[in-house]
PDB file of N, CA and C in Angstrom:
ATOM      1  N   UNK A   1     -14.236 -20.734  24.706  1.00  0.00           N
ATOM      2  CA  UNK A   1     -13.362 -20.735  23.551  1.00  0.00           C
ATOM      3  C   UNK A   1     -13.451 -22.093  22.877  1.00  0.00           C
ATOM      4  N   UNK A   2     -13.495 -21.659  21.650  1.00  0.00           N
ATOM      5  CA  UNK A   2     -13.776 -23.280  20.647  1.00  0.00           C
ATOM      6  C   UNK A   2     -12.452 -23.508  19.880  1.00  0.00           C
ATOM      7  N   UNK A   3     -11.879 -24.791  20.057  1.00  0.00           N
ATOM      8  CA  UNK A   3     -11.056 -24.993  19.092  1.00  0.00           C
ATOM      9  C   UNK A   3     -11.713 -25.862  17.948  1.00  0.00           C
ATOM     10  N   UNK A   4     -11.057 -24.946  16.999  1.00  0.00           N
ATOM     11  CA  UNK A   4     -11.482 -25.843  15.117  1.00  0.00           C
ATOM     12  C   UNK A   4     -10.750 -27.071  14.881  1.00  0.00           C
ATOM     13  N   UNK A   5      -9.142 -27.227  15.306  1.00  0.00           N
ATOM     14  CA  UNK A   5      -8.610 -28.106  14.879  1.00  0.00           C
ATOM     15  C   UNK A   5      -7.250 -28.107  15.940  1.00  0.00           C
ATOM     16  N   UNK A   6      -6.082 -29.375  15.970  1.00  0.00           N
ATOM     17  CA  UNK A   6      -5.495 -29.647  16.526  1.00  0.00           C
ATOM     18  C   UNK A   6      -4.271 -28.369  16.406  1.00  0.00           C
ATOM     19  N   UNK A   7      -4.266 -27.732  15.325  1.00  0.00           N
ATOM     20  CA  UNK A   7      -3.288 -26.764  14.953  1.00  0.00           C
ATOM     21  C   UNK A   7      -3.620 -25.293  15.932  1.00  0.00           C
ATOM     22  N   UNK A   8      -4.359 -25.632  16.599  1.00  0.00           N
ATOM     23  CA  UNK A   8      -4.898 -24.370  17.564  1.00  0.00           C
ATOM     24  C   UNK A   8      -4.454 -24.840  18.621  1.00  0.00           C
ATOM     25  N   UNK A   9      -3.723 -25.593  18.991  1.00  0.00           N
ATOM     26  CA  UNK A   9      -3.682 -25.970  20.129  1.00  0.00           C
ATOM     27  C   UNK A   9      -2.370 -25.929  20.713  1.00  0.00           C
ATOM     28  N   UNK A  10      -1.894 -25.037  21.147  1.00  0.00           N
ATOM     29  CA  UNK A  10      -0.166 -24.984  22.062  1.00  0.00           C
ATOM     30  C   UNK A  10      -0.078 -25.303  23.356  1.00  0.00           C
ATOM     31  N   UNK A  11       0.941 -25.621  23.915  1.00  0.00           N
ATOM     32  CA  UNK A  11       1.227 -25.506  25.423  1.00  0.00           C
ATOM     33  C   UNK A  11       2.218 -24.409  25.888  1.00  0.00           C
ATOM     34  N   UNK A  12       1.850 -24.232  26.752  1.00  0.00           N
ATOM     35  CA  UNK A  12       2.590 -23.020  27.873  1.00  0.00           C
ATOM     36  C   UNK A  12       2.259 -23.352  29.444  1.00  0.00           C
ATOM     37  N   UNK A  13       3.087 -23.051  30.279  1.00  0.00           N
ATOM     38  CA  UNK A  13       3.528 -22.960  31.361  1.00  0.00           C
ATOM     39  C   UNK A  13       2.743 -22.050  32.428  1.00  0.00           C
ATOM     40  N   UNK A  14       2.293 -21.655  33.578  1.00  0.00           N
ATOM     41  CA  UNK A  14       2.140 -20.389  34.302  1.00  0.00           C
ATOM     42  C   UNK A  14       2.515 -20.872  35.566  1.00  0.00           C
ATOM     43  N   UNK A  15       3.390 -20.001  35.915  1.00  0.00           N
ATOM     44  CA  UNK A  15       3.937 -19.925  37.635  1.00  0.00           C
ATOM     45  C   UNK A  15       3.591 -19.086  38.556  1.00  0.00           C
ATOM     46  N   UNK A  16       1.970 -18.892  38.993  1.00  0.00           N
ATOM     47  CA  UNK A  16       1.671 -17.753  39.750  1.00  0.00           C
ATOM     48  C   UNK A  16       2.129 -17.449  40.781  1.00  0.00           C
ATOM     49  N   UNK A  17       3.580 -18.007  41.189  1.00  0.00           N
ATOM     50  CA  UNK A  17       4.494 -17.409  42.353  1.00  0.00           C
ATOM     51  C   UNK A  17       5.536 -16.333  41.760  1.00  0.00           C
ATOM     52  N   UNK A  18       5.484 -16.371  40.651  1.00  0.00           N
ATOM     53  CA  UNK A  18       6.748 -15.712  40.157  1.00  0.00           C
ATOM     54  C   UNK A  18       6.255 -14.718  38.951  1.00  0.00           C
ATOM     55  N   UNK A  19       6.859 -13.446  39.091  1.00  0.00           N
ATOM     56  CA  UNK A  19       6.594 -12.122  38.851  1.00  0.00           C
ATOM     57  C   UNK A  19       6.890 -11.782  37.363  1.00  0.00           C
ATOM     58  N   UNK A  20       6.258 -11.003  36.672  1.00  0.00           N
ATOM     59  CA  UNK A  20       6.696 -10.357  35.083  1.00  0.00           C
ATOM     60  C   UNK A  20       6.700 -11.656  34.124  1.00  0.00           C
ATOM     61  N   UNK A  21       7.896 -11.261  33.377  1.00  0.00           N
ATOM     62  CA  UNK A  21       8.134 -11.937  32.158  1.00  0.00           C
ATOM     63  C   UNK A  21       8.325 -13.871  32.654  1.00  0.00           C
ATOM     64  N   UNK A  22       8.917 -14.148  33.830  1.00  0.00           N
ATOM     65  CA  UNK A  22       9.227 -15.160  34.553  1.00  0.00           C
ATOM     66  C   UNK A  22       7.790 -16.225  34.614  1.00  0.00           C
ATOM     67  N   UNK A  23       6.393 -15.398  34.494  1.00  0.00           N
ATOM     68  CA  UNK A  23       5.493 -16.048  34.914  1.00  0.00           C
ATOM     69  C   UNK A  23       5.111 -17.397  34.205  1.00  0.00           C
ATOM     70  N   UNK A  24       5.330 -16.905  32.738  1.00  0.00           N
ATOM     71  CA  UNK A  24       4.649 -17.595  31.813  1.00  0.00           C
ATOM     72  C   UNK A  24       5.475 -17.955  30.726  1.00  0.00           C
ATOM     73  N   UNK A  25       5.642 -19.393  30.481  1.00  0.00           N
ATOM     74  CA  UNK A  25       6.923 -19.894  29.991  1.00  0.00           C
ATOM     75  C   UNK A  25       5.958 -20.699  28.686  1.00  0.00           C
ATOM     76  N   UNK A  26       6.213 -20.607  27.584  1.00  0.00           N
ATOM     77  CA  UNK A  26       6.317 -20.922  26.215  1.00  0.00           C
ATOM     78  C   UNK A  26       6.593 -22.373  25.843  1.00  0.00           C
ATOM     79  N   UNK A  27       6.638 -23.206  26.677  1.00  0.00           N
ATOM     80  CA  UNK A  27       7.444 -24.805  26.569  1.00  0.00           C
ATOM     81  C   UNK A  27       6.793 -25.485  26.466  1.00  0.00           C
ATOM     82  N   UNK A  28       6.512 -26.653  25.853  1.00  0.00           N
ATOM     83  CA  UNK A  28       6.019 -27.964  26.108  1.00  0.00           C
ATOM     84  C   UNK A  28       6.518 -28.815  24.647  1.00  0.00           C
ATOM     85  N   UNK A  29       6.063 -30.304  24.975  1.00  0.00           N
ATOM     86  CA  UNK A  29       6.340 -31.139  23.935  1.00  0.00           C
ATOM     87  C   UNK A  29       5.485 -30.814  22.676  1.00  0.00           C
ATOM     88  N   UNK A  30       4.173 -30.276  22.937  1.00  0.00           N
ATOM     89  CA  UNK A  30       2.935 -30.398  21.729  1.00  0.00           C
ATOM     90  C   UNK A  30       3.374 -28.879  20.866  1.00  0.00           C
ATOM     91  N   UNK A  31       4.661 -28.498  21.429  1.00  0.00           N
ATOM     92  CA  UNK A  31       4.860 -26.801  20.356  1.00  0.00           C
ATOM     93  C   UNK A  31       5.717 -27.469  19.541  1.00  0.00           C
ATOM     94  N   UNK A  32       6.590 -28.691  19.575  1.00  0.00           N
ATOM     95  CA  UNK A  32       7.191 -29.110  18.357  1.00  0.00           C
ATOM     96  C   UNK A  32       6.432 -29.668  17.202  1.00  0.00           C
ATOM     97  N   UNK A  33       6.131 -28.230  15.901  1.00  0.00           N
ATOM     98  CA  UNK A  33       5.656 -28.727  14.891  1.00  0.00           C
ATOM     99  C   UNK A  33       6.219 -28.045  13.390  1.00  0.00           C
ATOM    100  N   UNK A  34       7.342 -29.129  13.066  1.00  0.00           N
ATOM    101  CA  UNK A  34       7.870 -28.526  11.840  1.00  0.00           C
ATOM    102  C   UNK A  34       6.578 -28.580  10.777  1.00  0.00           C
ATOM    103  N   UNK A  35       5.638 -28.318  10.382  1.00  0.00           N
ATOM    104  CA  UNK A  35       4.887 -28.912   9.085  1.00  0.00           C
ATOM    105  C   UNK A  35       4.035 -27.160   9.546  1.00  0.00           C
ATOM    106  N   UNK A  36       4.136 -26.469  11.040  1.00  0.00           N
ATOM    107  CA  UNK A  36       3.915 -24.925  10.954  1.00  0.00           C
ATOM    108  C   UNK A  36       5.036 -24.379  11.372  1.00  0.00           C
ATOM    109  N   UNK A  37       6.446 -24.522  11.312  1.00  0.00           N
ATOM    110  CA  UNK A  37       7.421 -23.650  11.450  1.00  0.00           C
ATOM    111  C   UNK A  37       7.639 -23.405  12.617  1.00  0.00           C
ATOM    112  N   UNK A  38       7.620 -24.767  13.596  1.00  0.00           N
ATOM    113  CA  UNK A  38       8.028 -24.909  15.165  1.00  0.00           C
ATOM    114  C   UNK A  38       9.023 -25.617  14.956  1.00  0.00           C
ATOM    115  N   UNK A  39      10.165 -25.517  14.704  1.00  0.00           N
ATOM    116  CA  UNK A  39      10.704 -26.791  15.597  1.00  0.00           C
ATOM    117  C   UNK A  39      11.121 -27.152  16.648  1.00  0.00           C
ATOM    118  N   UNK A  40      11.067 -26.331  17.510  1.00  0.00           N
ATOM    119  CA  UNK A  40      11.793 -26.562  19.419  1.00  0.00           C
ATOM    120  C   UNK A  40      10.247 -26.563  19.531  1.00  0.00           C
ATOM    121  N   UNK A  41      10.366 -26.464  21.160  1.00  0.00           N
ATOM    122  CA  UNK A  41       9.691 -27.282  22.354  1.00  0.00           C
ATOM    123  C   UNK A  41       9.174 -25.297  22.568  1.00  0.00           C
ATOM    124  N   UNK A  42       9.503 -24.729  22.686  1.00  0.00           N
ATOM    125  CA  UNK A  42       9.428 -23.355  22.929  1.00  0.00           C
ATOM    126  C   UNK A  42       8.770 -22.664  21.594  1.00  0.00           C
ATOM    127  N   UNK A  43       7.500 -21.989  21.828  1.00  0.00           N
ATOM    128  CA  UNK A  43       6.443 -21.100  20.778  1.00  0.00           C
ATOM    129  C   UNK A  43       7.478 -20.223  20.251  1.00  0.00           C
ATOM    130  N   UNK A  44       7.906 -19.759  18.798  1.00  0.00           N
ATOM    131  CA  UNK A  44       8.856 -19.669  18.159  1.00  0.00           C
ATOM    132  C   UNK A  44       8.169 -18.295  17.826  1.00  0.00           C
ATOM    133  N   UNK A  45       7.200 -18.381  17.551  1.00  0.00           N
ATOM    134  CA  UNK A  45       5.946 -17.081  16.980  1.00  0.00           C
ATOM    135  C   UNK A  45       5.622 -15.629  18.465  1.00  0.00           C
ATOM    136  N   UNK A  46       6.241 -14.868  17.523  1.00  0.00           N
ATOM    137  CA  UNK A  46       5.742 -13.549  18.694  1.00  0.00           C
ATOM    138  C   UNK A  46       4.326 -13.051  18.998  1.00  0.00           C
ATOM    139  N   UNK A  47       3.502 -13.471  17.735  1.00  0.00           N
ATOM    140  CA  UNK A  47       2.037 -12.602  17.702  1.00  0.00           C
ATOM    141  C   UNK A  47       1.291 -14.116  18.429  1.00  0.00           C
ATOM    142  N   UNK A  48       1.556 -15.467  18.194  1.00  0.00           N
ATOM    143  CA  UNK A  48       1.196 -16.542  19.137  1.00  0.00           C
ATOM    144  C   UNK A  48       1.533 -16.229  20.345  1.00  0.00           C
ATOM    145  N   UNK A  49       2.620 -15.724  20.595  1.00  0.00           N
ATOM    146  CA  UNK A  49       2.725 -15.916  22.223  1.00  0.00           C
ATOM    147  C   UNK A  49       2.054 -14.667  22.838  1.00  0.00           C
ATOM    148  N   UNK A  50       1.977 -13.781  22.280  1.00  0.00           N
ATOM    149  CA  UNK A  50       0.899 -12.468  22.502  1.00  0.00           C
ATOM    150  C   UNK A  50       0.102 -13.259  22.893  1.00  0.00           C
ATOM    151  N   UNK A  51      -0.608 -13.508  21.978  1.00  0.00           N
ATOM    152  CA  UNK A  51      -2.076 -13.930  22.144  1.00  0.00           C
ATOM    153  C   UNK A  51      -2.439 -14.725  23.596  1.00  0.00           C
ATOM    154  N   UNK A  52      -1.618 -15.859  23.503  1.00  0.00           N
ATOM    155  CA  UNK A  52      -1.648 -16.648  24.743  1.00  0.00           C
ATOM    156  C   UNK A  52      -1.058 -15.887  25.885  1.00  0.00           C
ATOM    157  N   UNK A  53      -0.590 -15.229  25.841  1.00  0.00           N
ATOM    158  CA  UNK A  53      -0.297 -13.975  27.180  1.00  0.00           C
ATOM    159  C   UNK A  53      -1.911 -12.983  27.479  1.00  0.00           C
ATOM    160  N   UNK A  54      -2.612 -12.781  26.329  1.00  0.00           N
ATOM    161  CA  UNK A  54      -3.671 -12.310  26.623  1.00  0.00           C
ATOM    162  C   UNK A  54      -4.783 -12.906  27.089  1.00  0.00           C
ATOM    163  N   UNK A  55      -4.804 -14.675  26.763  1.00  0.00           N
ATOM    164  CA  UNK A  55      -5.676 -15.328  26.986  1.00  0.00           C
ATOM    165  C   UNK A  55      -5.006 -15.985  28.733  1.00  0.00           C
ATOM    166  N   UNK A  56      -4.409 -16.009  28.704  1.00  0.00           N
ATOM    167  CA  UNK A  56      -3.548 -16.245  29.932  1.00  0.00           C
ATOM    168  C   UNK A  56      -4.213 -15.079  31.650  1.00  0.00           C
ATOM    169  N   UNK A  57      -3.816 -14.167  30.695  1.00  0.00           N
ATOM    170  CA  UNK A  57      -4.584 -12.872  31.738  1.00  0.00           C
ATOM    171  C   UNK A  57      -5.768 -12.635  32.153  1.00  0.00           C
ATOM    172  N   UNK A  58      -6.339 -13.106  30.838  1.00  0.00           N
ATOM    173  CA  UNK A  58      -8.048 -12.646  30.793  1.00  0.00           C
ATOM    174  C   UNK A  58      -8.514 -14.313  31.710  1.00  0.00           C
ATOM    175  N   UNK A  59      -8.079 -15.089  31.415  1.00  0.00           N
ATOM    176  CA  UNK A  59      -8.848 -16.720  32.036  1.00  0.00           C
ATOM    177  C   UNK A  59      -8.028 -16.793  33.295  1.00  0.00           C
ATOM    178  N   UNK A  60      -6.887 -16.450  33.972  1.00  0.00           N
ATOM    179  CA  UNK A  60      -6.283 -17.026  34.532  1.00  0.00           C
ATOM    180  C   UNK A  60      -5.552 -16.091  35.989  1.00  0.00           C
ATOM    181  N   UNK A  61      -5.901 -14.359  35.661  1.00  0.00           N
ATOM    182  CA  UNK A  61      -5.638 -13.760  36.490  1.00  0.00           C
ATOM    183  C   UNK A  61      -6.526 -13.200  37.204  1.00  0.00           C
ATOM    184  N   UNK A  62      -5.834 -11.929  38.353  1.00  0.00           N
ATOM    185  CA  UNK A  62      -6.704 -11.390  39.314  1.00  0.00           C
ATOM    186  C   UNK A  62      -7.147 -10.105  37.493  1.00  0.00           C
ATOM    187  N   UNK A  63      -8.134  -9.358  38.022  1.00  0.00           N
ATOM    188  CA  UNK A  63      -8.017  -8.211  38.059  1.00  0.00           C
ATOM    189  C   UNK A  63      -7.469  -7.294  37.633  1.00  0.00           C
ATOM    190  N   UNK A  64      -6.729  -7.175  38.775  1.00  0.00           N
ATOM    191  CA  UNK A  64      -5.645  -6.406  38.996  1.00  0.00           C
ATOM    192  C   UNK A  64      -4.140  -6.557  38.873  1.00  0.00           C
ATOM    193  N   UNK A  65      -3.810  -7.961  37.807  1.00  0.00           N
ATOM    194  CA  UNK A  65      -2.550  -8.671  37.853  1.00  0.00           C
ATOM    195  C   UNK A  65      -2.609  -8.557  36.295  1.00  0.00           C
ATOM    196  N   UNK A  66      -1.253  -8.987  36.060  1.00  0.00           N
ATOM    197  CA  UNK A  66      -0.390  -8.987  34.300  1.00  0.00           C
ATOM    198  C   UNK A  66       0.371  -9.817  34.523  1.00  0.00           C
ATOM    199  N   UNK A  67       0.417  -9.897  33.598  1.00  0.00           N
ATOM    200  CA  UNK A  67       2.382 -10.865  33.008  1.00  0.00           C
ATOM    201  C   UNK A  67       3.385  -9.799  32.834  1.00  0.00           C
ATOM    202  N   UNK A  68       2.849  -8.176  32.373  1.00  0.00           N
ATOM    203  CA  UNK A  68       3.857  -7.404  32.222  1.00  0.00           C
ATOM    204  C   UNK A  68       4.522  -6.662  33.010  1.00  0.00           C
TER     205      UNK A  68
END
């Protein structure tokens, strides 16, 4: 995966001890960006956090495992 620019770039969390929605947490300092309509610490965007739930799964799980 290639990033174009710094605006591609979020942070999130993964806790592979802990089950479902719990796994994968939305937080960090680099998601505060008022100048794209962030302002907390937490990914504000539903179709962003999709995405990174999919890229999350596909790079980072079994198989046979989800976030859902």
């Amino acid at each position: 995966m290639r990033v174009k620019n710094k605006e591609d770039i979020w942070g999130a969390n993964l806790y592979p001890y802990k089950s479902g929605d719990e796994r994968l947490e939305y937080t960090s300092l680099i998601n505060i960006r008022p100048g794209q309509g962030n302002l907390g610490m937490e990914i504000e965007n539903e179709s962003l956090r999709k995405k990174i739930q999919i890229m999350t799964e596909q790079l980072l799980l079994k198989n046979n495992e989800s976030l859902a």
